[in-house]
PDB file of N, CA and C in Angstrom:
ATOM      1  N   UNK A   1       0.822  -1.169   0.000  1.00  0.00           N
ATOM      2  CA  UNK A   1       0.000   0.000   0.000  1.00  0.00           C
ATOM      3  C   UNK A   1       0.874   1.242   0.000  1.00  0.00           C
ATOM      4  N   UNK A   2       0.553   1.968  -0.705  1.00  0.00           N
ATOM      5  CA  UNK A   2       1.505   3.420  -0.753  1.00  0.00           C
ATOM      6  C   UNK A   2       0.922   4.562   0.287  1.00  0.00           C
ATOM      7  N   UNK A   3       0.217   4.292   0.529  1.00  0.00           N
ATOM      8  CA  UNK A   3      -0.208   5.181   1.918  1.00  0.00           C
ATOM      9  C   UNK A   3      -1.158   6.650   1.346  1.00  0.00           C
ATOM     10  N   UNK A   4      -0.793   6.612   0.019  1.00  0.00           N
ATOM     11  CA  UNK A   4      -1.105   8.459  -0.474  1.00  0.00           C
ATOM     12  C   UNK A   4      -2.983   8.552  -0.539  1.00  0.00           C
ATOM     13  N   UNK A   5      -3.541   9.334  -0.055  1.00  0.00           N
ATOM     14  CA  UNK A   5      -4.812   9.310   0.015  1.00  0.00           C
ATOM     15  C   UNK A   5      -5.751  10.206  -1.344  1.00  0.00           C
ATOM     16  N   UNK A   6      -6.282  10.515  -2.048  1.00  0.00           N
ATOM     17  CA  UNK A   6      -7.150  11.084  -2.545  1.00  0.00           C
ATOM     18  C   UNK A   6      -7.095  12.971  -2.533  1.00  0.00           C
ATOM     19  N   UNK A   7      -7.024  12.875  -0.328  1.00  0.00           N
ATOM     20  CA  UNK A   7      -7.036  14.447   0.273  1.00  0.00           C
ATOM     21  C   UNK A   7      -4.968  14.412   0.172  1.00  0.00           C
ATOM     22  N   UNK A   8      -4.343  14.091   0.456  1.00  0.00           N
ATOM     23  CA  UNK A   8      -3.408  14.362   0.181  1.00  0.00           C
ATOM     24  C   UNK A   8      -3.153  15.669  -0.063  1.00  0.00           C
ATOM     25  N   UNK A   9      -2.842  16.734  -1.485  1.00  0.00           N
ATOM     26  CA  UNK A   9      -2.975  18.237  -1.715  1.00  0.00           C
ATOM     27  C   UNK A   9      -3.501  18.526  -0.899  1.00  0.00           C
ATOM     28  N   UNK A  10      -4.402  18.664  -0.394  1.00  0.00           N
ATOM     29  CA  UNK A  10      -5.624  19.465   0.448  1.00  0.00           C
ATOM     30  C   UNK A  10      -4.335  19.251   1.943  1.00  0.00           C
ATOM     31  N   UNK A  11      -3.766  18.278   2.615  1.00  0.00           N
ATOM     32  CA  UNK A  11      -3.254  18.269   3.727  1.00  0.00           C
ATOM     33  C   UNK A  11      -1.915  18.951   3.651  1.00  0.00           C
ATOM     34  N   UNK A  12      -1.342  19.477   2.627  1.00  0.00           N
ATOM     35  CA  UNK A  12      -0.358  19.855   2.133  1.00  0.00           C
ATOM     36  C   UNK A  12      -0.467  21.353   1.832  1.00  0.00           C
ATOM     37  N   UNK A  13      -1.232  22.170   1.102  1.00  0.00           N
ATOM     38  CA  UNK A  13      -1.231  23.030   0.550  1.00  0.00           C
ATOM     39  C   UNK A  13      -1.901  24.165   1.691  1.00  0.00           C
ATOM     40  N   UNK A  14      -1.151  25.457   1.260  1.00  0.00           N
ATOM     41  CA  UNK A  14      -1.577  26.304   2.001  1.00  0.00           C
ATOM     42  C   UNK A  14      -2.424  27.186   1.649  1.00  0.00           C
ATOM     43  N   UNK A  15      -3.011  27.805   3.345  1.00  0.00           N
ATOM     44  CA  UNK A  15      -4.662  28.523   3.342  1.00  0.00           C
ATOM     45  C   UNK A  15      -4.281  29.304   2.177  1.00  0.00           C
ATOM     46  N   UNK A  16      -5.605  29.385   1.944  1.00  0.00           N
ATOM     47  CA  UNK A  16      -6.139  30.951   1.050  1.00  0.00           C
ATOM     48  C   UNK A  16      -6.653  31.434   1.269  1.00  0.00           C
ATOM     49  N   UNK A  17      -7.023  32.763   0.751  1.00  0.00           N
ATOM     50  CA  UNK A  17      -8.623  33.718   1.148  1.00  0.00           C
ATOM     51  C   UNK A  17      -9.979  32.499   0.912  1.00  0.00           C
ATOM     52  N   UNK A  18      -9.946  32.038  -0.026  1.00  0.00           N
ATOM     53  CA  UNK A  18     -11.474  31.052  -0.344  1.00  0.00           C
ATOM     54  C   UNK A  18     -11.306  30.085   0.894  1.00  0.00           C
ATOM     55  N   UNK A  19     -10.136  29.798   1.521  1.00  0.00           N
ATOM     56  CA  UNK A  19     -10.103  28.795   2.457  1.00  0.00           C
ATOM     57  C   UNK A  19     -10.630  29.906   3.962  1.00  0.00           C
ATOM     58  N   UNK A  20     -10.187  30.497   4.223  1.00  0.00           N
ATOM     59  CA  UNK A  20     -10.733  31.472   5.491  1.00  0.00           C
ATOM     60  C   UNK A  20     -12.165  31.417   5.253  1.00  0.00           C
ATOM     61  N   UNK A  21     -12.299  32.529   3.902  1.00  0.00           N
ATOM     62  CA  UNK A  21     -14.080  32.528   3.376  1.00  0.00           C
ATOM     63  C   UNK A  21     -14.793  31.261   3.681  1.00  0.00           C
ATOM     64  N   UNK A  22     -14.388  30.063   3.650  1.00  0.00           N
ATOM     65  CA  UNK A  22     -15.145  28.871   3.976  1.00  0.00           C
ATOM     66  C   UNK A  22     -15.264  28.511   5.406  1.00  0.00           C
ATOM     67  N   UNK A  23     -14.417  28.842   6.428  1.00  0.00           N
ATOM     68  CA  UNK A  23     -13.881  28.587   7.401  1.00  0.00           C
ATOM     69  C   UNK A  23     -15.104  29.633   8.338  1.00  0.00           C
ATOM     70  N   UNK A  24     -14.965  30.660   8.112  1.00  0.00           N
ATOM     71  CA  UNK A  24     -15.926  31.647   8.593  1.00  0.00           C
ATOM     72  C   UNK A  24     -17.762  31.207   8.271  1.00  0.00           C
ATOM     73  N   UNK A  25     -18.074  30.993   6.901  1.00  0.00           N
ATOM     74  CA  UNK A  25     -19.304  31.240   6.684  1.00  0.00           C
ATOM     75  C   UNK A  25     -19.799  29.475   7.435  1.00  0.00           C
ATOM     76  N   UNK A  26     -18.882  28.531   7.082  1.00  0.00           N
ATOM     77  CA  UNK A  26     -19.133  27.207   7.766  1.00  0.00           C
ATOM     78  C   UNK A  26     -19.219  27.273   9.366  1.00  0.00           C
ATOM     79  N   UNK A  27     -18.565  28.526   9.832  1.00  0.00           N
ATOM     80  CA  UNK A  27     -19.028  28.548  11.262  1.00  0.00           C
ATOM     81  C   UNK A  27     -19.754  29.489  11.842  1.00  0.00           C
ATOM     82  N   UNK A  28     -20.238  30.042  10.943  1.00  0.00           N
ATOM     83  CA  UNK A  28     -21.323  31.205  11.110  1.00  0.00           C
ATOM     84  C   UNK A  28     -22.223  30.138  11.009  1.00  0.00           C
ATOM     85  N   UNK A  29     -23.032  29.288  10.439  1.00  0.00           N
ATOM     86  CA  UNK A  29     -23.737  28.083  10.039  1.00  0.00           C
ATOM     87  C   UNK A  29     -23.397  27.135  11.519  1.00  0.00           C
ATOM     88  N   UNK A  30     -22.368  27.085  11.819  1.00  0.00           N
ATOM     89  CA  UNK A  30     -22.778  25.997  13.217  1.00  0.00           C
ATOM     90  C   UNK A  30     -22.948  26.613  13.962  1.00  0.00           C
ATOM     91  N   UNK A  31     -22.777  27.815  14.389  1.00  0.00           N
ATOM     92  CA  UNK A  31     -22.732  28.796  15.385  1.00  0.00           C
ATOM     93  C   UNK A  31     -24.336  29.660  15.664  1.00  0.00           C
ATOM     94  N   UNK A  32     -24.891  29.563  14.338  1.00  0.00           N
ATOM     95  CA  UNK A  32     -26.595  29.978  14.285  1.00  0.00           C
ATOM     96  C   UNK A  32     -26.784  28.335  14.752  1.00  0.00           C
ATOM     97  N   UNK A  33     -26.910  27.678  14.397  1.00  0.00           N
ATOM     98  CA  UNK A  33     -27.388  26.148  15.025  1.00  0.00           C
ATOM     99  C   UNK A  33     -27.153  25.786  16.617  1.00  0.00           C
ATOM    100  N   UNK A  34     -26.166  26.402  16.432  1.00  0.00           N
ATOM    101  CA  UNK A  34     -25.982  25.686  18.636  1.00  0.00           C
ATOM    102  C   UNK A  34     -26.357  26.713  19.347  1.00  0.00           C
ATOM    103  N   UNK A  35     -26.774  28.256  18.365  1.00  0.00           N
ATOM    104  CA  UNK A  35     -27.332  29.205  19.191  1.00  0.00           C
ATOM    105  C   UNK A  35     -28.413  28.863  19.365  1.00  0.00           C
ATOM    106  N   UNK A  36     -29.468  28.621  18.817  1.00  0.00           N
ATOM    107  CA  UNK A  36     -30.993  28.156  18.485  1.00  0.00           C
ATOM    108  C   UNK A  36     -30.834  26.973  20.166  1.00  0.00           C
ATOM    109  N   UNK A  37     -29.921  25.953  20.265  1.00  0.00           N
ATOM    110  CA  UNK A  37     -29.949  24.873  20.597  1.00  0.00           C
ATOM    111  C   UNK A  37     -29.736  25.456  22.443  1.00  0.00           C
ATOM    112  N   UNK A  38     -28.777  26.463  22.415  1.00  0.00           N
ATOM    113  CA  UNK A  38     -28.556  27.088  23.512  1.00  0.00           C
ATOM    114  C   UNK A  38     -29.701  27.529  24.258  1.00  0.00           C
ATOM    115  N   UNK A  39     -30.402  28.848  22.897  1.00  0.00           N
ATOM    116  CA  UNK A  39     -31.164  29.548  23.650  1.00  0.00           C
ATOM    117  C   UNK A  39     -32.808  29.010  24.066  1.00  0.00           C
ATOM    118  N   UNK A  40     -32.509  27.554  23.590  1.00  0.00           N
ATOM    119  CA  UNK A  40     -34.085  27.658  23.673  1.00  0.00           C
ATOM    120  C   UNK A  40     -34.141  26.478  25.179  1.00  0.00           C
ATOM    121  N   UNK A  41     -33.170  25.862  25.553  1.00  0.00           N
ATOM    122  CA  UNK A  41     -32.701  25.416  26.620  1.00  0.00           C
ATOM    123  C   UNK A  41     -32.718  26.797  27.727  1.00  0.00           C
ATOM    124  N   UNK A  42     -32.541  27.927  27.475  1.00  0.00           N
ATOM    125  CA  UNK A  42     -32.618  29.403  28.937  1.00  0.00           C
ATOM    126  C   UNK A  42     -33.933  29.497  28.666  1.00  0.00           C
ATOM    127  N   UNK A  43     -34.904  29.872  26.967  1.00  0.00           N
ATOM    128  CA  UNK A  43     -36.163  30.027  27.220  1.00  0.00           C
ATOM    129  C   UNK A  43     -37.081  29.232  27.824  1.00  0.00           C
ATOM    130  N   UNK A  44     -36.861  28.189  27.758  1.00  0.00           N
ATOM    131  CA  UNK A  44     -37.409  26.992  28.584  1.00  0.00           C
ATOM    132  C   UNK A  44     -37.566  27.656  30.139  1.00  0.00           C
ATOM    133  N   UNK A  45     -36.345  27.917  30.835  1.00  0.00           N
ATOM    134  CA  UNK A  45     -36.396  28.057  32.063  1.00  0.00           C
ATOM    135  C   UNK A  45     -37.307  29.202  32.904  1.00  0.00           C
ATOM    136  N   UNK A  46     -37.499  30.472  31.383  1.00  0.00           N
ATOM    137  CA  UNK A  46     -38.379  31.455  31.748  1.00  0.00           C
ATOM    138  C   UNK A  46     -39.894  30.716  31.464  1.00  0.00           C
ATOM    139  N   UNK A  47     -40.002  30.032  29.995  1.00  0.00           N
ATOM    140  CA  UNK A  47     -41.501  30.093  29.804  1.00  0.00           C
ATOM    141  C   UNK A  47     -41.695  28.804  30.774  1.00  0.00           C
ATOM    142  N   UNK A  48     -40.951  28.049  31.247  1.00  0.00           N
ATOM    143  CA  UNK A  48     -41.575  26.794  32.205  1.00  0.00           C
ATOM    144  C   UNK A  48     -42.461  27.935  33.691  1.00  0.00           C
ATOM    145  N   UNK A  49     -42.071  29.267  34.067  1.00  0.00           N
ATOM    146  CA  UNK A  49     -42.319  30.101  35.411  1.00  0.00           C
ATOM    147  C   UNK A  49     -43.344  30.754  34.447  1.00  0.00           C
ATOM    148  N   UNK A  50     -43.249  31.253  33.808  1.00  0.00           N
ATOM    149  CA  UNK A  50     -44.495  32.267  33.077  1.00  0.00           C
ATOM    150  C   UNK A  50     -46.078  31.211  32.676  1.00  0.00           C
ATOM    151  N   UNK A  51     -45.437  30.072  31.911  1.00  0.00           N
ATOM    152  CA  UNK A  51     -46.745  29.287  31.334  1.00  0.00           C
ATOM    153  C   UNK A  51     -47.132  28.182  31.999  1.00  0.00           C
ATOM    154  N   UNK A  52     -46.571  28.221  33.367  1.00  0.00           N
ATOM    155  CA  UNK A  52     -46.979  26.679  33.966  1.00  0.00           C
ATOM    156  C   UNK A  52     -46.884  25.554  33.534  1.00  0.00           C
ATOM    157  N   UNK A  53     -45.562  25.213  32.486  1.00  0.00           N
ATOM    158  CA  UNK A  53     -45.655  24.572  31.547  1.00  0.00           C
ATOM    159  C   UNK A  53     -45.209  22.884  32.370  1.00  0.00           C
ATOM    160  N   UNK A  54     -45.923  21.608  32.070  1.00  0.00           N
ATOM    161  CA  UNK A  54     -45.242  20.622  32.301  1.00  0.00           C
ATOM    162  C   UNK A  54     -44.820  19.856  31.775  1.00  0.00           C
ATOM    163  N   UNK A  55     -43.918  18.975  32.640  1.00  0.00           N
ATOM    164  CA  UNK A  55     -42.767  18.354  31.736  1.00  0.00           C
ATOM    165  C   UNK A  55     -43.075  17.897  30.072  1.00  0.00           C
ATOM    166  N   UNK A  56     -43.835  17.376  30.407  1.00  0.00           N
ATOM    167  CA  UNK A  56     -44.552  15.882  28.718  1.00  0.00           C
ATOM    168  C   UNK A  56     -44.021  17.445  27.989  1.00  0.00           C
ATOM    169  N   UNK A  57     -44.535  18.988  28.261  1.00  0.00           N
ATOM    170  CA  UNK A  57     -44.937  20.001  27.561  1.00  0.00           C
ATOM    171  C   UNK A  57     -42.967  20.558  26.939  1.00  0.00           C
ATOM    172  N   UNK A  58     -42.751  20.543  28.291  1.00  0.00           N
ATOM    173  CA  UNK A  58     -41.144  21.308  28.377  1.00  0.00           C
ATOM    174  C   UNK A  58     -40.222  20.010  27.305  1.00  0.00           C
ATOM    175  N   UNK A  59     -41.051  18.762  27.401  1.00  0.00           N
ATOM    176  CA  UNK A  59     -40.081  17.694  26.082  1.00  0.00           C
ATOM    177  C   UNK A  59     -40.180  18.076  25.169  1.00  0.00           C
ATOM    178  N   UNK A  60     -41.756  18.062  25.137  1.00  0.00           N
ATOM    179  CA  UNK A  60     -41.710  18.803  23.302  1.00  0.00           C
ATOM    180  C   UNK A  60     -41.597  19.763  22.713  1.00  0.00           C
ATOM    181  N   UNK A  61     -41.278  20.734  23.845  1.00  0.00           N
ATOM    182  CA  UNK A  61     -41.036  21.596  23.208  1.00  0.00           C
ATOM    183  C   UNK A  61     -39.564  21.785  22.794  1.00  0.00           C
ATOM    184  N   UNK A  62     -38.515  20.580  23.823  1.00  0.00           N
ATOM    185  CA  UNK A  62     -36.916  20.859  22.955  1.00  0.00           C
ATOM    186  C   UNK A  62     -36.582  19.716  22.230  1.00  0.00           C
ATOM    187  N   UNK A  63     -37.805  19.001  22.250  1.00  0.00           N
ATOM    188  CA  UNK A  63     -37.713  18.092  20.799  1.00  0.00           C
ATOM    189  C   UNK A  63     -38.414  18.723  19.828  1.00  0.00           C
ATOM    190  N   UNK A  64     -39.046  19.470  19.635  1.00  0.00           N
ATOM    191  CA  UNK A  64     -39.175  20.284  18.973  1.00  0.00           C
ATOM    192  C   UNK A  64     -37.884  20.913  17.869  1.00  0.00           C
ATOM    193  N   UNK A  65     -37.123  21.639  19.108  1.00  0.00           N
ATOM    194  CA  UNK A  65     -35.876  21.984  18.866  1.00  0.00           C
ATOM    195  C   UNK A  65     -35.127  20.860  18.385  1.00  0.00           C
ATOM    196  N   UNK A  66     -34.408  20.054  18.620  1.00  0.00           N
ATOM    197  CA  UNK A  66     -33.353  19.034  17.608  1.00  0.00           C
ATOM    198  C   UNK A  66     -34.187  18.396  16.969  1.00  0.00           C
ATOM    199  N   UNK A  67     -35.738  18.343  16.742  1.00  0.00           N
ATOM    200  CA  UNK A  67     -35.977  17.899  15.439  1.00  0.00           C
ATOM    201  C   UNK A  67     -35.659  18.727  14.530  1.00  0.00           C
ATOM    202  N   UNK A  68     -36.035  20.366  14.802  1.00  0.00           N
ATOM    203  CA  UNK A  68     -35.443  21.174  13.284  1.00  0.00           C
ATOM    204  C   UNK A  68     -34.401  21.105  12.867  1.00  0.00           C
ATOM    205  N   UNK A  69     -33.412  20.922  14.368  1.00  0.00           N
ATOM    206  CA  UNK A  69     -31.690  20.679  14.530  1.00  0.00           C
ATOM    207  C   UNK A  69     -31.866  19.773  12.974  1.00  0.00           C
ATOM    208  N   UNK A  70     -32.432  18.555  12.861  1.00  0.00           N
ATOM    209  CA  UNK A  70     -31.909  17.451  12.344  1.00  0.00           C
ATOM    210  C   UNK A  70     -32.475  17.539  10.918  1.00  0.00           C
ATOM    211  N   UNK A  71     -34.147  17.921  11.106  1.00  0.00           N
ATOM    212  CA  UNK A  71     -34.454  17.679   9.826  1.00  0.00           C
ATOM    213  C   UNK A  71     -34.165  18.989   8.670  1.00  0.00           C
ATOM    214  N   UNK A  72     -34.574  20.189   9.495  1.00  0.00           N
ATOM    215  CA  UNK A  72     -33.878  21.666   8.789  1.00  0.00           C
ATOM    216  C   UNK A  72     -32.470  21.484   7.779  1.00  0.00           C
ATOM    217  N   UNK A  73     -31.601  21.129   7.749  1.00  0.00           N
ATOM    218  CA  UNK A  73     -30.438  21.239   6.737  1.00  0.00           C
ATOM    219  C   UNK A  73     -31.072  19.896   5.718  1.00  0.00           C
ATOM    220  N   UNK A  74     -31.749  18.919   5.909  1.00  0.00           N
ATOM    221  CA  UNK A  74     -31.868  18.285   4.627  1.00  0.00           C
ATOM    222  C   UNK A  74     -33.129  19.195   3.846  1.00  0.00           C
ATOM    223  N   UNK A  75     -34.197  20.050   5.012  1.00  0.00           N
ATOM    224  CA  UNK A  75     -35.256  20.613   3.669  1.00  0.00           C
ATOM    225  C   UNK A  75     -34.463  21.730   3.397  1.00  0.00           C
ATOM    226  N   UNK A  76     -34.074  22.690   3.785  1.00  0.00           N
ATOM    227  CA  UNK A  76     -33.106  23.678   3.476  1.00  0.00           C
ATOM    228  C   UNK A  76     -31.593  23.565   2.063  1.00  0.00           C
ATOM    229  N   UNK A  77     -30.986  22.285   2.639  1.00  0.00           N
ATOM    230  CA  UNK A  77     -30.211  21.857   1.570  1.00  0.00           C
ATOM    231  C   UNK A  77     -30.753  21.318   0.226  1.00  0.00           C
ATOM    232  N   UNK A  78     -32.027  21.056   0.486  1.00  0.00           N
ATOM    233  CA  UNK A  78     -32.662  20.377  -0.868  1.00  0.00           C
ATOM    234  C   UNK A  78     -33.001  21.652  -1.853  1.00  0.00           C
ATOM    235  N   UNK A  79     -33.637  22.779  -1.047  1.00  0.00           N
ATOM    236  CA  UNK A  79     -34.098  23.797  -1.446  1.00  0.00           C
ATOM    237  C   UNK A  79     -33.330  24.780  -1.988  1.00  0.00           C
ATOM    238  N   UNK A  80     -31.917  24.624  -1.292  1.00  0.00           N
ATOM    239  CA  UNK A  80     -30.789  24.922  -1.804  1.00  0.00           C
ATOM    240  C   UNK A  80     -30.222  24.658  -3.258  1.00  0.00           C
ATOM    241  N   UNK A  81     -30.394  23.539  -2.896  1.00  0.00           N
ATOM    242  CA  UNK A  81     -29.494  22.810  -4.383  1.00  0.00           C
ATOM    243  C   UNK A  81     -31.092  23.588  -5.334  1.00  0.00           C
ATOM    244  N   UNK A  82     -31.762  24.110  -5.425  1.00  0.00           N
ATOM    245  CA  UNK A  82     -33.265  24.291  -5.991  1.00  0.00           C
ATOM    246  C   UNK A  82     -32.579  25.977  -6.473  1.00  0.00           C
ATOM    247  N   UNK A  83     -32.752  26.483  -5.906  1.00  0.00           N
ATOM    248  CA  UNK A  83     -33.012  28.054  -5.962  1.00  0.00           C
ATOM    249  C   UNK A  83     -31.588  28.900  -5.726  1.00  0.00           C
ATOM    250  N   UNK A  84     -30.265  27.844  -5.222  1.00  0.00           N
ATOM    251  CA  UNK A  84     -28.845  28.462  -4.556  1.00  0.00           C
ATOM    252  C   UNK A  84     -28.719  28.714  -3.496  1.00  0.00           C
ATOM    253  N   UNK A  85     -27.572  28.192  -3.186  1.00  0.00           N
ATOM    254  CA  UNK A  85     -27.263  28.249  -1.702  1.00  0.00           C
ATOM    255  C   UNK A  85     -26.988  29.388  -0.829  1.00  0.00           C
ATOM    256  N   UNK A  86     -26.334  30.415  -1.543  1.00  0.00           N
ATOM    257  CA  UNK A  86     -26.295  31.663  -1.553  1.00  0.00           C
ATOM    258  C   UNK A  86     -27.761  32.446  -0.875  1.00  0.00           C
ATOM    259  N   UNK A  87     -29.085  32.118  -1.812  1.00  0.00           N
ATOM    260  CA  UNK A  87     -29.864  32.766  -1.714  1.00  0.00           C
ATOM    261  C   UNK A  87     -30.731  32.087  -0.455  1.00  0.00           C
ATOM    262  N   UNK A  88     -30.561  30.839  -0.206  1.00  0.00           N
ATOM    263  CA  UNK A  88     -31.244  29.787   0.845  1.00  0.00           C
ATOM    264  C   UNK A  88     -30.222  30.267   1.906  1.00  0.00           C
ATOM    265  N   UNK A  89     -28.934  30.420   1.897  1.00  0.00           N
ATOM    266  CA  UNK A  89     -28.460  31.278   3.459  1.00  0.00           C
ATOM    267  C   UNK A  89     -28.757  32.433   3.797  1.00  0.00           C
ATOM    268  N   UNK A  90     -29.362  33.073   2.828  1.00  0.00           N
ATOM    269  CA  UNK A  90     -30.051  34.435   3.244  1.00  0.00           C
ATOM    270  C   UNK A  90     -30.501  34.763   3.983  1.00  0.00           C
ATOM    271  N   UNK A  91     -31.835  33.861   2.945  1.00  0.00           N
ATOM    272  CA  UNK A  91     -33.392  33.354   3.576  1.00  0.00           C
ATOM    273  C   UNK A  91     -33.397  32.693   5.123  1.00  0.00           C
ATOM    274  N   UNK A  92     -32.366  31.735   5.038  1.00  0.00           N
ATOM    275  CA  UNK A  92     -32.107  30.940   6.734  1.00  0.00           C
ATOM    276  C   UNK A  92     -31.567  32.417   7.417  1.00  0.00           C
ATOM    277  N   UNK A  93     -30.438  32.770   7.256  1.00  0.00           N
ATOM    278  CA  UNK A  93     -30.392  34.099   8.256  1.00  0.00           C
ATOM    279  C   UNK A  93     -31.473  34.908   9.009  1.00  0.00           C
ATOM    280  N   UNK A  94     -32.424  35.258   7.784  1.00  0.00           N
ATOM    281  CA  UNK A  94     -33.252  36.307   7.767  1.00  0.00           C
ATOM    282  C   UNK A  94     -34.083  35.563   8.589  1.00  0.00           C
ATOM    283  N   UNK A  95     -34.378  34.314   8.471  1.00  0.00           N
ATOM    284  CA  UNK A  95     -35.262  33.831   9.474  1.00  0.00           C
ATOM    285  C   UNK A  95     -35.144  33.598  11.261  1.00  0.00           C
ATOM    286  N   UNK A  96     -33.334  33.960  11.171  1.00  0.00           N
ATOM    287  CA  UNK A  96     -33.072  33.390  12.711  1.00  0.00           C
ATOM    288  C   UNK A  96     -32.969  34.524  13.017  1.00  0.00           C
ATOM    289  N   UNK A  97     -33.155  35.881  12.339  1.00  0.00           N
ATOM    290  CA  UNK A  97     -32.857  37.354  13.215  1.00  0.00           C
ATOM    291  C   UNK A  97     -34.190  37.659  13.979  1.00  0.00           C
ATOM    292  N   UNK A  98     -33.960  37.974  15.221  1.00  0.00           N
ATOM    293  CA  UNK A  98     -35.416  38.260  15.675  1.00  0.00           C
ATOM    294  C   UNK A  98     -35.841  39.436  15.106  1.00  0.00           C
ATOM    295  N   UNK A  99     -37.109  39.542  15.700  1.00  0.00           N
ATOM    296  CA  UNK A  99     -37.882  41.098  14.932  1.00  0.00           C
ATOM    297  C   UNK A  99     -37.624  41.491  16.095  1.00  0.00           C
ATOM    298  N   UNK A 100     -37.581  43.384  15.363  1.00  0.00           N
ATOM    299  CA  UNK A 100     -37.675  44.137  16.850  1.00  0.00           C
ATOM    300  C   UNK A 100     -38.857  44.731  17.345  1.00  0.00           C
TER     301      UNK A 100
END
């Protein structure tokens, strides 16, 4: 076996601007995702005192949450590959900014 892999170049070659540019917008993308995942774990703790909410209620509502976790990037990515990804990260942005 010669050991050389496929990624090889890629483990070798140095950053670029398109490599940062990827590096950033790929973690702007996990970073809106574990925010969602964060904050709705603190809202929990207010709306469980405000809505009397019980447990069966407080499950579904953060399964709620990692179901979008899970199923959101395959309808999003589908819709993507549809209309551009570009224009589907927009649209996802625009949707996680709150209103004021």
């Amino acid at each position: 076996m010669s050991g050389k892999t496929p990624f090889e170049p890629l483990d070798w070659s140095n950053p670029t601007p398109g490599h940062l540019k990827l590096l950033f917008i790929s973690g702007a993308g996990f970073f809106a995702d574990a925010y969602d995942l964060f904050a709705i774990s603190i809202a929990l703790v207010f709306l469980k005192q405000v809505w009397s909410l019980t447990a069966s209620e407080i499950s579904l509502i953060s399964s709620a949450a990692l179901f979008g976790a899970v199923i959101g990037p395959f309808i999003f990515g589908r819709i993507g590959d549809i209309f551009g990804r570009k224009y589907i990260y927009g649209v996802e942005a625009a949707l996680l900014t709150p209103a004021p």
